[in-house]
C-alpha atoms as a PDB file:
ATOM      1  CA  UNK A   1     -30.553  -3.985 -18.237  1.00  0.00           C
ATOM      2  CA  UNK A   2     -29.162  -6.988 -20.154  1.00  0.00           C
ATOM      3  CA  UNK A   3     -29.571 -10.583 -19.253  1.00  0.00           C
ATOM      4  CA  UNK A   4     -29.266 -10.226 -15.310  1.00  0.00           C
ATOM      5  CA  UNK A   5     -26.675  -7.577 -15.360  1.00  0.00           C
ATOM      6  CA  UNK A   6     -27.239  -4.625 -13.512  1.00  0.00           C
ATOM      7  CA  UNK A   7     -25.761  -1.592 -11.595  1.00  0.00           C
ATOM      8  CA  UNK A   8     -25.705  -0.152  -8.250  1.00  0.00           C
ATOM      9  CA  UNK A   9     -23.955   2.475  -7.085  1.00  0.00           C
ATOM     10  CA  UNK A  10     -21.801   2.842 -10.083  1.00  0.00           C
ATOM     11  CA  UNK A  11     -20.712  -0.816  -9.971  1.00  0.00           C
ATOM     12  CA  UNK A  12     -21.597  -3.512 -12.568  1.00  0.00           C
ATOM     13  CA  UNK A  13     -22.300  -6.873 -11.050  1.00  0.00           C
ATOM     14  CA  UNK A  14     -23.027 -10.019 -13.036  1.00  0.00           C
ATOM     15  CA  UNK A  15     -24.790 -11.606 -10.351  1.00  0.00           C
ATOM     16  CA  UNK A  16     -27.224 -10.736  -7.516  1.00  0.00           C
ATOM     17  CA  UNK A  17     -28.104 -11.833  -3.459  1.00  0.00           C
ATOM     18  CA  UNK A  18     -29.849 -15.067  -2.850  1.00  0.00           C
ATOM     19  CA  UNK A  19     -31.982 -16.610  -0.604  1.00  0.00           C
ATOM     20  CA  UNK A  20     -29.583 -18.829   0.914  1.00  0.00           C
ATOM     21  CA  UNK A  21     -27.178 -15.757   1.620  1.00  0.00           C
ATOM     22  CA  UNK A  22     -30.170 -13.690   3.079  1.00  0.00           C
ATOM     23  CA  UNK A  23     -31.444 -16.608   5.504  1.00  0.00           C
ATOM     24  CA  UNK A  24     -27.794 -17.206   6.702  1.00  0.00           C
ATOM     25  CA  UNK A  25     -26.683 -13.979   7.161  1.00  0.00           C
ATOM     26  CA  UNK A  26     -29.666 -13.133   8.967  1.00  0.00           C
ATOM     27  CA  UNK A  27     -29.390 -16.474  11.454  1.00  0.00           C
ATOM     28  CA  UNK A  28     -25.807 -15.474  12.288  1.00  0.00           C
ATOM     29  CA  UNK A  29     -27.086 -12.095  13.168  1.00  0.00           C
ATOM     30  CA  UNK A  30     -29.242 -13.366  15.455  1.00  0.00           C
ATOM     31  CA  UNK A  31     -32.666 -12.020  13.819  1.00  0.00           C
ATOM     32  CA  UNK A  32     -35.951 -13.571  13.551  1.00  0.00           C
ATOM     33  CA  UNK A  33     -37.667 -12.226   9.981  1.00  0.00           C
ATOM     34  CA  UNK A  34     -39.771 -10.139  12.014  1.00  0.00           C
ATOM     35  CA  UNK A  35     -37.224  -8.199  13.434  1.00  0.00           C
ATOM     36  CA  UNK A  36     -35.238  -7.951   9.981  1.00  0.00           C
ATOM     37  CA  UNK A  37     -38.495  -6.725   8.305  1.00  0.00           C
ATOM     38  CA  UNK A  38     -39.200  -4.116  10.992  1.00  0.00           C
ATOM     39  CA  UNK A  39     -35.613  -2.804  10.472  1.00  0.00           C
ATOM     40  CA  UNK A  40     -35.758  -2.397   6.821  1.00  0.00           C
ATOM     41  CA  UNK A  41     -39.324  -1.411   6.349  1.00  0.00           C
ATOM     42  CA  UNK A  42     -41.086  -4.509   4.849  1.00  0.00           C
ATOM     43  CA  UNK A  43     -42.890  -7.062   6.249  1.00  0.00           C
ATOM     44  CA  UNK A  44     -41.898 -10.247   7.321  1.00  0.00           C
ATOM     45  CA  UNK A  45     -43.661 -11.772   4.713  1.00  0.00           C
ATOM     46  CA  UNK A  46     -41.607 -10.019   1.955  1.00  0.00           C
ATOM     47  CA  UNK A  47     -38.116 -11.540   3.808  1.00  0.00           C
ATOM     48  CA  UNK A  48     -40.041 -15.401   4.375  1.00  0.00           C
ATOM     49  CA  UNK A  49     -40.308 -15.286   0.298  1.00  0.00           C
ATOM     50  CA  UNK A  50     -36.929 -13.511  -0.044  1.00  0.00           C
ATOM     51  CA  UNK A  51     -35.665 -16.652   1.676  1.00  0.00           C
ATOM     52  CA  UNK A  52     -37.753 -19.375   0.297  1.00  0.00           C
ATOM     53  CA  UNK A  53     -36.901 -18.036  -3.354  1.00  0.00           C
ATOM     54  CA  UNK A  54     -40.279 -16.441  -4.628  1.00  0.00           C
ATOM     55  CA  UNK A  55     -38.858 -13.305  -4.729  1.00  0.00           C
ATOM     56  CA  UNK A  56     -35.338 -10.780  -4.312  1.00  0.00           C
ATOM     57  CA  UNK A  57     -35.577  -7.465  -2.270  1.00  0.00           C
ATOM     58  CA  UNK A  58     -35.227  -4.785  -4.963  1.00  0.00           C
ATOM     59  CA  UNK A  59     -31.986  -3.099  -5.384  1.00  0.00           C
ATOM     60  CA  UNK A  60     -32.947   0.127  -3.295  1.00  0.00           C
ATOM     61  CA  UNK A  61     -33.018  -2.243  -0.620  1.00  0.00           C
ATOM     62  CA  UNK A  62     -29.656  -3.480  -0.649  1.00  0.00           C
ATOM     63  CA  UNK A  63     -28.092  -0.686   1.315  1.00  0.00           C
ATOM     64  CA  UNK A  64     -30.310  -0.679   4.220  1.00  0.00           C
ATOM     65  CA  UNK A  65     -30.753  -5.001   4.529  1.00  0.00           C
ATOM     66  CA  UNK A  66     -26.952  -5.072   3.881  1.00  0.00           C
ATOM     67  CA  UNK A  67     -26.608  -2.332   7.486  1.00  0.00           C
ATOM     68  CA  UNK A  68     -29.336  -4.607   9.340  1.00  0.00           C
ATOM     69  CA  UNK A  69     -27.873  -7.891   8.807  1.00  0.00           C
ATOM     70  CA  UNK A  70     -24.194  -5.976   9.412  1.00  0.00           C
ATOM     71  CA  UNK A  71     -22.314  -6.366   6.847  1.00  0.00           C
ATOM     72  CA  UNK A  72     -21.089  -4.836   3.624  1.00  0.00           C
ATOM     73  CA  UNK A  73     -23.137  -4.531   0.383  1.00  0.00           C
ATOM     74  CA  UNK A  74     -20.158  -6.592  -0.793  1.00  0.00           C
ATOM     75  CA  UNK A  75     -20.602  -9.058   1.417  1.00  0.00           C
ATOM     76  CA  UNK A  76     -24.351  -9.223   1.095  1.00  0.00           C
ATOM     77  CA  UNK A  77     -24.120 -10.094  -2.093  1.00  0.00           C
ATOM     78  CA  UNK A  78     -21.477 -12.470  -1.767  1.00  0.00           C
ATOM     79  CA  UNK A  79     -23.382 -14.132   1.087  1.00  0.00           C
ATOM     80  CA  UNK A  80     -20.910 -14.497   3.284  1.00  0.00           C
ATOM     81  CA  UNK A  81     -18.672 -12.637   5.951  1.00  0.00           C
ATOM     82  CA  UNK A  82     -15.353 -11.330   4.650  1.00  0.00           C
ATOM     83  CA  UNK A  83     -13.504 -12.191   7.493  1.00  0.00           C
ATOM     84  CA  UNK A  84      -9.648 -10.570   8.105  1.00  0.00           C
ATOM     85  CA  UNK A  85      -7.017 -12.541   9.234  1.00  0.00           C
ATOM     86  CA  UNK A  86      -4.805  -9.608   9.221  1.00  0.00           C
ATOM     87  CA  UNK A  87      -5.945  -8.178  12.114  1.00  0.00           C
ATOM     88  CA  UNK A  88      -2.715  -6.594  13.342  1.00  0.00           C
ATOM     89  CA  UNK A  89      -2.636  -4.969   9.756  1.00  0.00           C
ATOM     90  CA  UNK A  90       0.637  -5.952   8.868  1.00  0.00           C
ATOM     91  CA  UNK A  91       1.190  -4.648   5.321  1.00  0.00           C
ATOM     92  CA  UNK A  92       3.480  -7.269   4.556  1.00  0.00           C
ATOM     93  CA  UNK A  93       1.134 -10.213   4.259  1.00  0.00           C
ATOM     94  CA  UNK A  94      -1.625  -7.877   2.099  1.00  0.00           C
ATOM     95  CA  UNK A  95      -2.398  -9.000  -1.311  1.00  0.00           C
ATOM     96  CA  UNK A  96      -1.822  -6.810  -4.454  1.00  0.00           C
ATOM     97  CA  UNK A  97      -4.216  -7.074  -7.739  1.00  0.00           C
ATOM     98  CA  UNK A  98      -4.127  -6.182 -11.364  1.00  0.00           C
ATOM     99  CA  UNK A  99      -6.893  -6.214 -13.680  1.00  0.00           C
ATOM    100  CA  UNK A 100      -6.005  -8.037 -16.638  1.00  0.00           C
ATOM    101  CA  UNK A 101      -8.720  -5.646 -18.902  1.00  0.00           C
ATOM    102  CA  UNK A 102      -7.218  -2.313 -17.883  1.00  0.00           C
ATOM    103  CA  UNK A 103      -3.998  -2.809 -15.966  1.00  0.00           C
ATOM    104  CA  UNK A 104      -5.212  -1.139 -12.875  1.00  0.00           C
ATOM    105  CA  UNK A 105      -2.589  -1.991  -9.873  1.00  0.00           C
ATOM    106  CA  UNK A 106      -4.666  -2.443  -6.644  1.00  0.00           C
ATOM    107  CA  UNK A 107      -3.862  -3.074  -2.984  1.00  0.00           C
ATOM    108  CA  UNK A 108      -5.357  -4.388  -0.132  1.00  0.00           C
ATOM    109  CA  UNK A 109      -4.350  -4.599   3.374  1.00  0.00           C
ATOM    110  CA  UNK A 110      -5.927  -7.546   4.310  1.00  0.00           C
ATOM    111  CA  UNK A 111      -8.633 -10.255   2.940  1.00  0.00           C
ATOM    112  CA  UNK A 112     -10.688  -8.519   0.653  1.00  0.00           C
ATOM    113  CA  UNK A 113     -13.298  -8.457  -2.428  1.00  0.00           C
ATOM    114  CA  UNK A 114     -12.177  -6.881  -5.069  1.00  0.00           C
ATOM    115  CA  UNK A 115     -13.227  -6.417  -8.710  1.00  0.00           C
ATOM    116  CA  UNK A 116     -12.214  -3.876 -11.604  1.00  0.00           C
ATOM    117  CA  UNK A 117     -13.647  -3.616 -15.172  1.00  0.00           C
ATOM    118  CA  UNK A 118     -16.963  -6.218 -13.974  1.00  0.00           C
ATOM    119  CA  UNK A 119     -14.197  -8.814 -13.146  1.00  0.00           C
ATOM    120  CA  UNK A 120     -13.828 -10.461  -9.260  1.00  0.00           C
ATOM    121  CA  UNK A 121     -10.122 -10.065  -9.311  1.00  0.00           C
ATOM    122  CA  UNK A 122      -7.911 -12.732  -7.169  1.00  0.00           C
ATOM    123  CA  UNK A 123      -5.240 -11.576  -5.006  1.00  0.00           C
ATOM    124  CA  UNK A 124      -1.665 -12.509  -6.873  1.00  0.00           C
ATOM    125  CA  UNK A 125       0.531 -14.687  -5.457  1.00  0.00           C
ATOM    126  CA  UNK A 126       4.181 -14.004  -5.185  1.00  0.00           C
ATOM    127  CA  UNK A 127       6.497 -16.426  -6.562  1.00  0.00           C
ATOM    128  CA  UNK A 128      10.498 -16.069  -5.657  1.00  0.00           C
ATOM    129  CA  UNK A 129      12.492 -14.384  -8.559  1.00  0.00           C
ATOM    130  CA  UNK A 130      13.074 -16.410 -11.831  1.00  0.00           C
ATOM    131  CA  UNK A 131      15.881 -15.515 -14.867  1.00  0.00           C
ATOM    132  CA  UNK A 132      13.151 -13.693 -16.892  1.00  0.00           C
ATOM    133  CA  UNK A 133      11.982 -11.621 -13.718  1.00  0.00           C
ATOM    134  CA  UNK A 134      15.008 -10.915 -10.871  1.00  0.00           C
ATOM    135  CA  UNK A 135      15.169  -7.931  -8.832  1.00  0.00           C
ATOM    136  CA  UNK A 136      18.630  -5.545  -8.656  1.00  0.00           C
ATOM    137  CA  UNK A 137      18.116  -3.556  -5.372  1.00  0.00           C
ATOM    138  CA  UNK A 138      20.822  -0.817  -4.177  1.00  0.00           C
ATOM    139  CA  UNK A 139      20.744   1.470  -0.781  1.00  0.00           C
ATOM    140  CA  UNK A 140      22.158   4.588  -1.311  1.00  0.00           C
ATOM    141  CA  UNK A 141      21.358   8.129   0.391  1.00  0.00           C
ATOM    142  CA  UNK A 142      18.564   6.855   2.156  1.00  0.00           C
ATOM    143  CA  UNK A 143      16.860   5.729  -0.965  1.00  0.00           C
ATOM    144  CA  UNK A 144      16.165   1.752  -2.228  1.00  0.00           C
ATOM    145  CA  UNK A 145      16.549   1.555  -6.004  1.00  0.00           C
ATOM    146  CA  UNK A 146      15.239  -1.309  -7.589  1.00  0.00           C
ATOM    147  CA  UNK A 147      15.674  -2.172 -11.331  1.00  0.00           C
ATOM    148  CA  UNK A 148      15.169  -5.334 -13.735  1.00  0.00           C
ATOM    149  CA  UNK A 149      16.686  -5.961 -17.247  1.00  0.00           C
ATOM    150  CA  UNK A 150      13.466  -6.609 -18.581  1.00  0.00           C
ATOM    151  CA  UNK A 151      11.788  -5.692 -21.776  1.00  0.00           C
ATOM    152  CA  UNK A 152       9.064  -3.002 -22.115  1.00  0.00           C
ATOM    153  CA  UNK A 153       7.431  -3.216 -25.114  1.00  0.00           C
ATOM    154  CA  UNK A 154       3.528  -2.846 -25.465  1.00  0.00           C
ATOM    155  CA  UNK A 155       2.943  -6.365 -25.400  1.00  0.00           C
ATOM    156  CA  UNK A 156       5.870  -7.708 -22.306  1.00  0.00           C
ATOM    157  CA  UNK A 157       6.569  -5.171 -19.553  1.00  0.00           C
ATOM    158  CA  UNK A 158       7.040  -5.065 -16.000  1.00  0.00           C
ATOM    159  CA  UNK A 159       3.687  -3.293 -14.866  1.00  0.00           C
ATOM    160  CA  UNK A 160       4.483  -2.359 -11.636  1.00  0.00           C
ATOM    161  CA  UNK A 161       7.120  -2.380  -8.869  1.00  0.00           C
ATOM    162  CA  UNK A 162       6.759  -2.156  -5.375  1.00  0.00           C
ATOM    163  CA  UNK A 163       8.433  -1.792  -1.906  1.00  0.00           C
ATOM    164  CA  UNK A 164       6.429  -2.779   1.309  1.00  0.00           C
ATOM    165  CA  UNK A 165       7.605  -3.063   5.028  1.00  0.00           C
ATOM    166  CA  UNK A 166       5.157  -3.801   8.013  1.00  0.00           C
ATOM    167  CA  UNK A 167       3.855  -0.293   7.864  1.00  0.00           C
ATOM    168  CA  UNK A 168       4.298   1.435   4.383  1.00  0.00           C
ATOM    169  CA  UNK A 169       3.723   0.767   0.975  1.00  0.00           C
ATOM    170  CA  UNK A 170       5.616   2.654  -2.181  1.00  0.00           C
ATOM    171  CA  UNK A 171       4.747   1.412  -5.561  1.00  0.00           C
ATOM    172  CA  UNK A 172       5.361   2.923  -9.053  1.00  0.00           C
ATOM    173  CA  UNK A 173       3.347   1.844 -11.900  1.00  0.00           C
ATOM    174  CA  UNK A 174       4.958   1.488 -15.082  1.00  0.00           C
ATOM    175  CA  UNK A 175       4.258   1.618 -18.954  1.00  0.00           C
ATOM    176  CA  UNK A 176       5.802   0.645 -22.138  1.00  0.00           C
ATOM    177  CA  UNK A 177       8.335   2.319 -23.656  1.00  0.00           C
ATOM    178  CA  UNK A 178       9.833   3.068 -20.016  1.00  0.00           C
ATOM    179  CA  UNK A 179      12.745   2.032 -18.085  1.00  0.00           C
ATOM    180  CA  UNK A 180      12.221  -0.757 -15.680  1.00  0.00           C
ATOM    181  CA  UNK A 181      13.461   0.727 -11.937  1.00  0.00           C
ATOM    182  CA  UNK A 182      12.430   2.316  -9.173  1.00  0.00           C
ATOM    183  CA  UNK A 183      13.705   4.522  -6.867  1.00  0.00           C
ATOM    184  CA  UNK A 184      11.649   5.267  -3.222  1.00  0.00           C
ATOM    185  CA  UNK A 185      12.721   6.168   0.132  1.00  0.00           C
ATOM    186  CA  UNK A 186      14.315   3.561   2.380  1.00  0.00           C
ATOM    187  CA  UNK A 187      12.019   2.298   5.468  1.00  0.00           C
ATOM    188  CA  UNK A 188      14.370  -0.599   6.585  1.00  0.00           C
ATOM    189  CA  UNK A 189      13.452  -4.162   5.856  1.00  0.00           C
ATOM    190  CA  UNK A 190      10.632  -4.979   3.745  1.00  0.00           C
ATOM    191  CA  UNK A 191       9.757  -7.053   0.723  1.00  0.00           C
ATOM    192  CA  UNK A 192      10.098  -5.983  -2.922  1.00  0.00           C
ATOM    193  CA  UNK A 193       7.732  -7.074  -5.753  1.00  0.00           C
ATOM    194  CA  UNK A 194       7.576  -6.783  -9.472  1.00  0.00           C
ATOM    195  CA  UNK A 195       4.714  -7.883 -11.762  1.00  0.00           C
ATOM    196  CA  UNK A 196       5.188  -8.846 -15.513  1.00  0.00           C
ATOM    197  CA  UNK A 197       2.010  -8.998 -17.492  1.00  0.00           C
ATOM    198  CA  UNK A 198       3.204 -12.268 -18.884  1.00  0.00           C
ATOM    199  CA  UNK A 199       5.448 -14.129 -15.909  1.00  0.00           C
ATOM    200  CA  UNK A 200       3.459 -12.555 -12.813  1.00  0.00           C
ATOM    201  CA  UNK A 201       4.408 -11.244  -9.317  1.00  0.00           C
ATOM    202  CA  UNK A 202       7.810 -12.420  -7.737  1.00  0.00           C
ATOM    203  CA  UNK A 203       9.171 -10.911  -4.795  1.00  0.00           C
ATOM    204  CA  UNK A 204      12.421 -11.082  -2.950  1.00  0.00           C
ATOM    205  CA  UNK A 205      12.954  -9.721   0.756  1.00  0.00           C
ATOM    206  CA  UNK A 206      14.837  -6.812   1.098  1.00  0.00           C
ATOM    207  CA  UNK A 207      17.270  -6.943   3.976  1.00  0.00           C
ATOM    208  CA  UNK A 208      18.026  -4.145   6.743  1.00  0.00           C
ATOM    209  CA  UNK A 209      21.375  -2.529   5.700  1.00  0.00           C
ATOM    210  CA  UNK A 210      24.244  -2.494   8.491  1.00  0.00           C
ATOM    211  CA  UNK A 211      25.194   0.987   9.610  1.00  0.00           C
ATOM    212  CA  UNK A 212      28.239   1.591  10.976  1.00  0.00           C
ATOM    213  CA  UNK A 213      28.634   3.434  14.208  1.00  0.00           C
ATOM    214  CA  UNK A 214      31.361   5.655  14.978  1.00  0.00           C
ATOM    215  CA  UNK A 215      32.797   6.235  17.975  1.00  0.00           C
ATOM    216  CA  UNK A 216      33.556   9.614  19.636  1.00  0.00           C
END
């Protein structure tokens, strides 16, 4: 262990739960520190100085306080609730993510911690299309193609492109040295996204296309 960095379950974190986050957690659960202590096997001493700051539950204990006080261990050690305002799950108000270390492409569908590399990573935001980063979409053959004229070299490129309607999510993540487009199958309206690793996330709807109906 270096400075105060440790790991837990195969994740790095950089910082750790503190007493402030254990006493409030616990209050909005509705526990007295007898009842907490009886639930994770210590006494209620051990969680009074947990919460006065003369001492932090060990790590093994993370799991089980992090199940009695109901949340996640992310949340536990966040101190707070992670509370989803998505709750009908639309997919087209969730939040994508790239880690600027090792271009991981993430995606969430709804509020969410997430981290890659030992970074916290914040969700991008979507800005409308710009003259260095506009979306060509075509509907053909029940497929959406989407392209930019964009360069691709190891140092400016168009990481990823996505497609996203209410209930589906298509995304292709791209490299240098490749062609910027995408091709995926069409799910009616939606929004369409493309990320450059130097002018961001920009997005531009993507419309329902009129079918013609012929009559017999």
């Amino acid at each position: 262990m270096v400075g105060n960095e440790q790991k837990h379950f195969g994740v790095e974190m950089t910082g750790y739960i503190t007493a402030d986050s254990i006493r409030a957690l616990r209050e909005v659960r509705g526990l007295t520190q007898k009842e907490l202590a009886e639930q994770i096997g210590v006494t209620d001493k051990a969680i009074s100085k947990w919460e006065t700051g003369r001492g932090l539950p060990d790590v093994t204990l993370l799991e089980p306080l992090s199940a009695a006080l109901g949340v996640s261990l992310a949340e536990l050690l966040a101190g707070e609730r992670i509370v989803n305002t998505n709750r009908a799950a639309n997919l087209s108000r969730a939040h994508f993510y790239v880690c600027p270390l090792c271009g991981n492409v993430l995606f969430s569908a709804g509020e969410a911690h997430i981290s890659c590399c030992g970074i916290a990573l914040p969700p991008l935001e979507a800005e409308e299309e710009t003259d260095e980063l506009h979306i060509t979409s075509e509907v053909s053959d029940g497929e959406v193609y989407l392209s930019i004229d964009h360069p691709m070299n190891k140092d400016h490129y168009v990481s990823f492109m996505a497609y996203v309607t209410t209930d589906q999510v298509f995304l292709r993540k791209l490299y240098p040295e490749q062609t910027a487009d995408a091709r995926f199958p069409y799910r009616g309206m939606g929004k369409l996204f493309a990320f450059c690793n130097h002018h961001g996330l920009v997005s531009k709807p993507l419309k329902p296309v009129k079918r013609s109906i012929t009559q017999l």
